[in-house]
N, C-alpha and C. Protein backbone atom coordinates (compact mmCIF):
# COMPACT_ATOMS: atom_id res chain seq x y z
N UNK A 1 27.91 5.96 -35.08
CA UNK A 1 26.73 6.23 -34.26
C UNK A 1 26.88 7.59 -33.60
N UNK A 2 25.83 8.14 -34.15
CA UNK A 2 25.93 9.81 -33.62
C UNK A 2 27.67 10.75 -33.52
N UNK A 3 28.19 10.15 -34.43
CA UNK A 3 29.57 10.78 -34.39
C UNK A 3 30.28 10.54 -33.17
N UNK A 4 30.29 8.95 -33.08
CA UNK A 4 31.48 8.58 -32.16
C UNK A 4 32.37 7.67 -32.45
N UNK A 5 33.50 7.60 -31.59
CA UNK A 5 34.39 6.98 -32.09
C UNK A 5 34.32 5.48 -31.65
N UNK A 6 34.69 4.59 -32.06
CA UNK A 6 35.04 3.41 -32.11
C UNK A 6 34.88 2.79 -30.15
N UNK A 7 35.63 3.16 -29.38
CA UNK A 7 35.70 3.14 -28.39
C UNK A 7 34.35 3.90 -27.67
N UNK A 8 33.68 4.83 -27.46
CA UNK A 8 32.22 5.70 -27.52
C UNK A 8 31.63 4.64 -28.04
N UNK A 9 31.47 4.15 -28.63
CA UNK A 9 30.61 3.31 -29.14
C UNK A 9 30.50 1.98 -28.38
N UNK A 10 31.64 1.62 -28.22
CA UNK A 10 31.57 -0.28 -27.47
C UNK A 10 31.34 0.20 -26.00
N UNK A 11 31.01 1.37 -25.68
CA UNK A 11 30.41 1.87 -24.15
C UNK A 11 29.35 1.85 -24.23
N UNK A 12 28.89 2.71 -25.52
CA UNK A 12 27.45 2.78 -25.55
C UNK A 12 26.73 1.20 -25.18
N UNK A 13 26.62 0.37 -26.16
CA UNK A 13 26.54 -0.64 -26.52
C UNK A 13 26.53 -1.33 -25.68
N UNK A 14 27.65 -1.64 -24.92
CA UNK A 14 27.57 -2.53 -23.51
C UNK A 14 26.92 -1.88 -22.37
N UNK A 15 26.71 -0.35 -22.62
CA UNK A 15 25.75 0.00 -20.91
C UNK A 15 24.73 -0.01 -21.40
N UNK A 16 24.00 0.03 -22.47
CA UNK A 16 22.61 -0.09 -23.25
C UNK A 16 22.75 -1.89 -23.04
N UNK A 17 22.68 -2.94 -23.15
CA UNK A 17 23.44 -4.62 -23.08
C UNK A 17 23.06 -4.67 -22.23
N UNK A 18 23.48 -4.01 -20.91
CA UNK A 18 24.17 -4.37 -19.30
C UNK A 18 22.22 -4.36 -18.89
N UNK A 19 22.05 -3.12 -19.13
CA UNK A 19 20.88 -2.77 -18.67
C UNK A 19 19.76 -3.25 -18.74
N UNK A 20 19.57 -3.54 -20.52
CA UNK A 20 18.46 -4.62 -20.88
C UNK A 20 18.79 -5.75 -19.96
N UNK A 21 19.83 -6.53 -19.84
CA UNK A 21 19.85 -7.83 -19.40
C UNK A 21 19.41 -7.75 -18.18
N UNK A 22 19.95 -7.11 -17.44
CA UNK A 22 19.43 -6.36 -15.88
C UNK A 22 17.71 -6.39 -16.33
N UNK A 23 16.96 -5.72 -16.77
CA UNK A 23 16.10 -5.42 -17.02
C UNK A 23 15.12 -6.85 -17.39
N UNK A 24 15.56 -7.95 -18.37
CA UNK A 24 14.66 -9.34 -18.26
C UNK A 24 14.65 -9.95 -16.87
N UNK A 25 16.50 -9.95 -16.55
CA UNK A 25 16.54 -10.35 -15.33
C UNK A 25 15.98 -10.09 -14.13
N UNK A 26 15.74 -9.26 -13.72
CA UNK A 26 14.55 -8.70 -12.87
C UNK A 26 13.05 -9.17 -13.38
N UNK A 27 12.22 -9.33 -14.18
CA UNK A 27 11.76 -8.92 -14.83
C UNK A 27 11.10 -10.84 -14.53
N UNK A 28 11.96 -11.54 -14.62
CA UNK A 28 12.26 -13.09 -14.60
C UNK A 28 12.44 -13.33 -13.10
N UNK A 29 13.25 -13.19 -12.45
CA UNK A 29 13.49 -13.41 -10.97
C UNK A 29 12.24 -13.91 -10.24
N UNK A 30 11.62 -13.23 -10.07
CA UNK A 30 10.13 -13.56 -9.15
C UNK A 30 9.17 -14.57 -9.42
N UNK A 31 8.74 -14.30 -10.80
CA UNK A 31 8.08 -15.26 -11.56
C UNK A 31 8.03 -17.15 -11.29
N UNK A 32 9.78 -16.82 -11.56
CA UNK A 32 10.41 -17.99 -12.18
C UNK A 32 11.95 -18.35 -11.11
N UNK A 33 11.50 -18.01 -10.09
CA UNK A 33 12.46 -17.89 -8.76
C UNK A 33 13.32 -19.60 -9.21
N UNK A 34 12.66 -20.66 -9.14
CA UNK A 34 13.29 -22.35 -8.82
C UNK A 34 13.88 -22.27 -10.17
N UNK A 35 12.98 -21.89 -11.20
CA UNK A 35 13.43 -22.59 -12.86
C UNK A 35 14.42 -21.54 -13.29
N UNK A 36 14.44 -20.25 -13.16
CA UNK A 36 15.36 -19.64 -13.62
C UNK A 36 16.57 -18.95 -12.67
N UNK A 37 16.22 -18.27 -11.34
CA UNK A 37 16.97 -17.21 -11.02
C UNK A 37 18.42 -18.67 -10.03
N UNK A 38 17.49 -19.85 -9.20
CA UNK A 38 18.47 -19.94 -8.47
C UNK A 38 19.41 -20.99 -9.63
N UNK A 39 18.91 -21.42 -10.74
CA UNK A 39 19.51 -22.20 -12.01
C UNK A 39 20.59 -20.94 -12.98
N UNK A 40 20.06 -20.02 -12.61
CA UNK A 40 20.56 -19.14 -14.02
C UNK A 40 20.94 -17.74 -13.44
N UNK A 41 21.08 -17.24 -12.22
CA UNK A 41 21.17 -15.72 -11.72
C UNK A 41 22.37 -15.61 -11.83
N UNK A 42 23.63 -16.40 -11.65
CA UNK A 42 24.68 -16.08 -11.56
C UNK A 42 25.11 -15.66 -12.62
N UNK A 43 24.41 -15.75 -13.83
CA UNK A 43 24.98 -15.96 -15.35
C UNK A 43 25.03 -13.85 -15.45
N UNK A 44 24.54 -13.32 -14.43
CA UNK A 44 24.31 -11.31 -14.63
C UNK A 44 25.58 -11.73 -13.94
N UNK A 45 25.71 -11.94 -12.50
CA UNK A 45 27.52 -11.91 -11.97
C UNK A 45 28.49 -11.68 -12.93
N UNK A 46 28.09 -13.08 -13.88
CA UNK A 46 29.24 -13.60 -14.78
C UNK A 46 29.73 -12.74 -15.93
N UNK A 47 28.55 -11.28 -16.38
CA UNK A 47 28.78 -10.59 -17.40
C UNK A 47 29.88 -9.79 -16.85
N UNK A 48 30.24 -9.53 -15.50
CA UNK A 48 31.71 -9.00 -14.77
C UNK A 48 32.82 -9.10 -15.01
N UNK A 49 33.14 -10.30 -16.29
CA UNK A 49 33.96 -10.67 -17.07
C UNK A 49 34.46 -9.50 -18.18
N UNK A 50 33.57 -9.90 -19.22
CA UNK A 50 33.55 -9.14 -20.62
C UNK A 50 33.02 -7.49 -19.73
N UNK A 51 32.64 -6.89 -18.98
CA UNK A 51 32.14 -5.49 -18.75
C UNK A 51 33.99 -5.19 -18.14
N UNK A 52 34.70 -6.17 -17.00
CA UNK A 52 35.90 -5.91 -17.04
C UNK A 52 36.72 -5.34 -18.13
N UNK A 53 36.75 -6.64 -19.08
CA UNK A 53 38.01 -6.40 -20.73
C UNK A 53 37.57 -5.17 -20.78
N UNK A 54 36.24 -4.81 -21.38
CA UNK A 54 35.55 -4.06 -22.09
C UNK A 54 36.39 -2.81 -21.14
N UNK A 55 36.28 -2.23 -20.00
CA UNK A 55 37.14 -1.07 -19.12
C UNK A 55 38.64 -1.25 -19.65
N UNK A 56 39.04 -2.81 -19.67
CA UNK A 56 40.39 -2.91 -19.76
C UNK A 56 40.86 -1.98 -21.23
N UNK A 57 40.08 -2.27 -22.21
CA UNK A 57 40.08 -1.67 -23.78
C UNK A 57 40.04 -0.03 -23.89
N UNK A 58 38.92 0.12 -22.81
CA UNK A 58 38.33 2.28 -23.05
C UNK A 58 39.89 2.48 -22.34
N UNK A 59 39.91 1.84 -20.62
CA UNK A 59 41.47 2.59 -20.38
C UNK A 59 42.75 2.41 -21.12
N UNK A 60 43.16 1.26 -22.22
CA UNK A 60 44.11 1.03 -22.81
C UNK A 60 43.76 2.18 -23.93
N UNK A 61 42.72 2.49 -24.20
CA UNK A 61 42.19 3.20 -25.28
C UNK A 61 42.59 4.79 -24.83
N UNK A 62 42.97 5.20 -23.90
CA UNK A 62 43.09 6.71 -23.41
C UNK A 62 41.86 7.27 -22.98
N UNK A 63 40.65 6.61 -23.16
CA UNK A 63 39.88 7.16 -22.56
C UNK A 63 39.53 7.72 -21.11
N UNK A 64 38.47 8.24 -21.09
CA UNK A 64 38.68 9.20 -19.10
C UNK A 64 37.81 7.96 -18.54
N UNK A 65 38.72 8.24 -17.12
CA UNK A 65 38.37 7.08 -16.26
C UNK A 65 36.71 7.37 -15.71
N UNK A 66 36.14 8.21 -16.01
CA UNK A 66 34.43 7.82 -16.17
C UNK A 66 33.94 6.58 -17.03
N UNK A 67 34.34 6.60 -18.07
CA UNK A 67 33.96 5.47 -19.06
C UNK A 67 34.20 4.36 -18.59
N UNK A 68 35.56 3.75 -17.81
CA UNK A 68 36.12 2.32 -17.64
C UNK A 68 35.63 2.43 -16.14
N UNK A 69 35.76 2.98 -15.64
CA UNK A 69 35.54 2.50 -13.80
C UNK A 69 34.18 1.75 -13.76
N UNK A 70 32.94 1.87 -14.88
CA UNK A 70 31.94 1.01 -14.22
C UNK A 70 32.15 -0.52 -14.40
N UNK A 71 33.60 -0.90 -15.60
CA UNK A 71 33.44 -2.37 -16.00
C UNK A 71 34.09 -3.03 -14.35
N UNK A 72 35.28 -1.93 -13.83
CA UNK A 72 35.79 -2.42 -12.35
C UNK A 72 35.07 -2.67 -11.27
N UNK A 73 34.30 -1.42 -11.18
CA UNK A 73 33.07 -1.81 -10.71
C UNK A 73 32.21 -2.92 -10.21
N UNK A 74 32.10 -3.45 -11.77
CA UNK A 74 30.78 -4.36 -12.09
C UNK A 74 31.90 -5.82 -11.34
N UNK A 75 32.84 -5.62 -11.92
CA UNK A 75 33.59 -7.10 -11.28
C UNK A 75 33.47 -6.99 -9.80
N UNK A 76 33.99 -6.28 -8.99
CA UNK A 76 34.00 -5.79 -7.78
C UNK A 76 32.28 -6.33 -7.11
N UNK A 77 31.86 -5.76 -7.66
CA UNK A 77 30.32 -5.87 -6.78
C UNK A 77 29.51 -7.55 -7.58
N UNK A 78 30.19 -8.07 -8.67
CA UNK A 78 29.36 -9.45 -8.79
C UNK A 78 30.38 -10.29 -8.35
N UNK A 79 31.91 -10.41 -7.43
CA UNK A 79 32.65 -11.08 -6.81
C UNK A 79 31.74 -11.12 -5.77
N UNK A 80 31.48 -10.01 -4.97
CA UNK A 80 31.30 -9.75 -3.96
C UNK A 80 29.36 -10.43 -3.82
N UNK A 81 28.78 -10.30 -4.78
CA UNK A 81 27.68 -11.22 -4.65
C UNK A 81 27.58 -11.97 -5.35
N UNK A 82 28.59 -13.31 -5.92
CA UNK A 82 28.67 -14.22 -6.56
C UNK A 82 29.12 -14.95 -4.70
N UNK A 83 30.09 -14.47 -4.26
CA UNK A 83 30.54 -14.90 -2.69
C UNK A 83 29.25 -14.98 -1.85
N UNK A 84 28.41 -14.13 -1.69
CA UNK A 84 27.17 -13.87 -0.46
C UNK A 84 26.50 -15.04 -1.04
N UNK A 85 25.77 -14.38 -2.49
CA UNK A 85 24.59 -15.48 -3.02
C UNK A 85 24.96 -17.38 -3.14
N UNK A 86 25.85 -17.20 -3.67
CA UNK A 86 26.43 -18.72 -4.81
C UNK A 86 26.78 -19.40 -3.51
N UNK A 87 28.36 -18.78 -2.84
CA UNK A 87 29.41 -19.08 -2.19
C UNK A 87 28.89 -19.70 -1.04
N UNK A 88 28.80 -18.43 -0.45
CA UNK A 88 28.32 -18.32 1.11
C UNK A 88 27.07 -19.18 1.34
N UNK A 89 26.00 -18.77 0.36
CA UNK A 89 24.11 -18.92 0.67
C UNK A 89 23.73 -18.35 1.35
N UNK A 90 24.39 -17.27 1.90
CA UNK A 90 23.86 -16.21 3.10
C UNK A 90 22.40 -15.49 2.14
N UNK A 91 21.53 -16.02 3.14
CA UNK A 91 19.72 -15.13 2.99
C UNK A 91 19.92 -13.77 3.55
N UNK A 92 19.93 -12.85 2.68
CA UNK A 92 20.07 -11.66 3.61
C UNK A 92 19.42 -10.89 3.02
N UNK A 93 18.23 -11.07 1.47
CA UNK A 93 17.19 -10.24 1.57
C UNK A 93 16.00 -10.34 2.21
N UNK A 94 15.78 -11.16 3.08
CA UNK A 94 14.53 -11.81 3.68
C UNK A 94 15.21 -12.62 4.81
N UNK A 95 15.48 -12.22 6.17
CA UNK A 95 15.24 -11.06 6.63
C UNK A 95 16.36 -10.40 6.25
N UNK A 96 16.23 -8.97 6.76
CA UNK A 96 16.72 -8.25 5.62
C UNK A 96 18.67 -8.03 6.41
N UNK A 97 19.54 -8.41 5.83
CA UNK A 97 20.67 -8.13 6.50
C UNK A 97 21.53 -6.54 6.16
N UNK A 98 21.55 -5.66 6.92
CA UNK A 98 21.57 -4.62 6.15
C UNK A 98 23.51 -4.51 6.23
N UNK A 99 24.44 -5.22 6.94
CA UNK A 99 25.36 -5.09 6.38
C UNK A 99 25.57 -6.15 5.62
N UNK A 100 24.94 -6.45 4.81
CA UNK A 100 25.60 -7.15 3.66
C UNK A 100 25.06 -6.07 2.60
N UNK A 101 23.10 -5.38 3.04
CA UNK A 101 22.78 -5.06 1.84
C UNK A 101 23.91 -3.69 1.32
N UNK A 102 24.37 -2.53 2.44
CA UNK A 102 24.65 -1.85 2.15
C UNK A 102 25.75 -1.78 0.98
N UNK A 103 26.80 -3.18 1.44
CA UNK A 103 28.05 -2.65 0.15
C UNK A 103 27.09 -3.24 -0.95
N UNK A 104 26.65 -4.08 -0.55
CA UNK A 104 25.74 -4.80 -2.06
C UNK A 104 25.01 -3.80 -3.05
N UNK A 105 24.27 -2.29 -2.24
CA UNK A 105 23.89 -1.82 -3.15
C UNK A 105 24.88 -0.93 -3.46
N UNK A 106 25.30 -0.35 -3.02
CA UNK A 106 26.60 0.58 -2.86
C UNK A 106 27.24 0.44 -4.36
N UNK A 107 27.64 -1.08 -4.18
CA UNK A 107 28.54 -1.59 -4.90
C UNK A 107 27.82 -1.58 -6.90
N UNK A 108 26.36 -1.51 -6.55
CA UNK A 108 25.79 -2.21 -7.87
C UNK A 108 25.08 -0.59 -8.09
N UNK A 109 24.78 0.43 -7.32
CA UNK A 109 24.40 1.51 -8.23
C UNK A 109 25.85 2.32 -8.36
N UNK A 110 26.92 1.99 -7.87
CA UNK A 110 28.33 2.83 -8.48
C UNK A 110 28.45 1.85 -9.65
N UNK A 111 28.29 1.06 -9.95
CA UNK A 111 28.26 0.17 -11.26
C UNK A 111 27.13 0.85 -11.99
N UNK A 112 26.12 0.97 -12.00
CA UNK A 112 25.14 1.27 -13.11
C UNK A 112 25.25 2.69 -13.50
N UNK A 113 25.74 3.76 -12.21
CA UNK A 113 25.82 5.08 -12.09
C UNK A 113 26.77 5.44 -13.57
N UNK A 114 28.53 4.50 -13.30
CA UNK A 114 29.13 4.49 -14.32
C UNK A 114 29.41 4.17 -15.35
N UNK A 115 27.87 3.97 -15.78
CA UNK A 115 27.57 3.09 -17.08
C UNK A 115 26.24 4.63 -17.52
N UNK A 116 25.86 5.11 -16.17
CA UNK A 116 24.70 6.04 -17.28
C UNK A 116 25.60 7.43 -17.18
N UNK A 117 25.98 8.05 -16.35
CA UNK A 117 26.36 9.42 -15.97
C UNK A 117 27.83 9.91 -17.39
N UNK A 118 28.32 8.64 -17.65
CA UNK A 118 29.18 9.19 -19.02
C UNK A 118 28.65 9.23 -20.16
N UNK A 119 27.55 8.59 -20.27
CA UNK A 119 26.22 8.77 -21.48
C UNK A 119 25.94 10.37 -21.83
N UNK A 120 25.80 11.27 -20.97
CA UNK A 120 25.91 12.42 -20.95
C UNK A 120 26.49 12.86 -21.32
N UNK A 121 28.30 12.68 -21.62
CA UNK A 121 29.20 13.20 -21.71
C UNK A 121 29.04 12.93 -23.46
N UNK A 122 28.98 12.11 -24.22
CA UNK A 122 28.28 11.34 -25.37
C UNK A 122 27.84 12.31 -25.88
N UNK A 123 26.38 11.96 -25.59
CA UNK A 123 25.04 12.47 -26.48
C UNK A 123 24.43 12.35 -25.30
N UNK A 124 23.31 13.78 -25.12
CA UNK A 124 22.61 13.85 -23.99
C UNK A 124 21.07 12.55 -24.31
N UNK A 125 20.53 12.38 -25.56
CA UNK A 125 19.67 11.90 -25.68
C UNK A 125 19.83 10.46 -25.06
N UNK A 126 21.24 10.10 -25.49
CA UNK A 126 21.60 8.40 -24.82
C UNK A 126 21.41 8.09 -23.06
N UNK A 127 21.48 9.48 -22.42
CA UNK A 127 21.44 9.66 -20.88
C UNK A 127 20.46 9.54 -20.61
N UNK A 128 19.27 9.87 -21.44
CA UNK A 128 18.01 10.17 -21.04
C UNK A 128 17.45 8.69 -21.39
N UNK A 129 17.63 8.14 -22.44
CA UNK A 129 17.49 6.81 -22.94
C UNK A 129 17.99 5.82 -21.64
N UNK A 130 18.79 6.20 -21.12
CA UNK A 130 19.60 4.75 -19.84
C UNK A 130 18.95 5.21 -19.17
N UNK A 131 18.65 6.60 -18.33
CA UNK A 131 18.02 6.87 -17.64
C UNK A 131 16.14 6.13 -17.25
N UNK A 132 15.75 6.38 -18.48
CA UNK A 132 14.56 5.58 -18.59
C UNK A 132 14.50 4.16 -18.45
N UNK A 133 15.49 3.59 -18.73
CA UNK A 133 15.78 2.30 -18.59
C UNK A 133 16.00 1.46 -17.11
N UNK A 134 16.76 2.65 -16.76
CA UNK A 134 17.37 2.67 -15.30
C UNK A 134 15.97 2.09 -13.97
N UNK A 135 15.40 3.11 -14.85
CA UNK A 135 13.60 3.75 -13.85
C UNK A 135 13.34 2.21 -13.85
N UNK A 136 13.01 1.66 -15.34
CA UNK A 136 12.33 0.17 -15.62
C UNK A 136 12.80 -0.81 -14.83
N UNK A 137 14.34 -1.03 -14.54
CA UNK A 137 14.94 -2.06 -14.29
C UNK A 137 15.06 -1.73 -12.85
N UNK A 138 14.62 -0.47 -12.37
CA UNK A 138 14.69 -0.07 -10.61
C UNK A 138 13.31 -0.68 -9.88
N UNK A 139 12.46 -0.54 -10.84
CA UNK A 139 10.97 -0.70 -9.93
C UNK A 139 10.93 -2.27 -10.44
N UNK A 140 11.42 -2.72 -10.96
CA UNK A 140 11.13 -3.88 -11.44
C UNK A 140 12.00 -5.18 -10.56
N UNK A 141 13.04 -4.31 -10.00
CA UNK A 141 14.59 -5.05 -9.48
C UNK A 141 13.75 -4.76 -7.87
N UNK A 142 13.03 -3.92 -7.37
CA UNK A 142 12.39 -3.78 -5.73
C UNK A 142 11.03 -4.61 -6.29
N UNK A 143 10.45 -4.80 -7.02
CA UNK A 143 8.83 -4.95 -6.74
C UNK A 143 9.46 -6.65 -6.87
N UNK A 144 10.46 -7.27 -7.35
CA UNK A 144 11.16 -9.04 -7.39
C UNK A 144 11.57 -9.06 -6.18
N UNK A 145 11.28 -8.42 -5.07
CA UNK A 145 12.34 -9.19 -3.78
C UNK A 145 11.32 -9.68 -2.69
């Protein structure tokens, strides 16, 4: 794919993955709040797993720590709201709790950041591609709350 290697590629792939899913998921949330999000939301947390290995592989792989820091990331910030949402039950988008929201977002656009900003480093067209994606799954992830 566009002259990359093996490793370039299972990045591509999983931040193009990450995003779509992000992207129904939002997309679903509001709609379908009882039947899907408080039955099925944890299941985006849970991709914090495989987006982990997946870092564990690019850094075993020699790759630059742009590529792997978003799978650490992604674990980091769906612990941390698998605990608030699941754990805890703390309501803190309504009313709005802003120290919880801050690491919460903190935590989830340094995760998406390091899933689009090495796309660049790639192929510029793939940046512009997440980028657009990004837009979809942003207005779509504020207009669900």
């Amino acid at each position: 794919m566009f002259g990359l290697d093996k490793l370039d590629t299972l990045f591509v792939i999983w931040a193009f993955f990450l995003q779509i899913i992000l992207i129904v998921h939002f997309a679903l949330r509001k709609p379908f709040f009882e039947s899907y999000t408080i039955k099925f939301g944890w299941i985006v947390y849970a991709l914090c797993f495989p987006a982990a290995v997946i870092s564990l592989i690019l850094l075993l792989g020699g790759k630059s720590w742009s590529f792997w820091l978003g799978g650490f990331l992604f674990l980091i910030y769906a612990a941390y709201g698998y605990w608030i949402d699941y754990i805890k039950g703390i309501e803190w988008r309504n009313p709005l709790r802003k120290d919880i929201m801050f690491p919460y977002v903190t935590l989830y656009l340094g995760t998406i950041m390091f899933y689009w900003w090495p796309l660049a480093l790639l192929y510029r067209p793939l940046w512009f591609a997440f980028g657009a994606l990004f837009l979809i799954g942003t207005i779509l992830n504020i207009t669900s709350h």
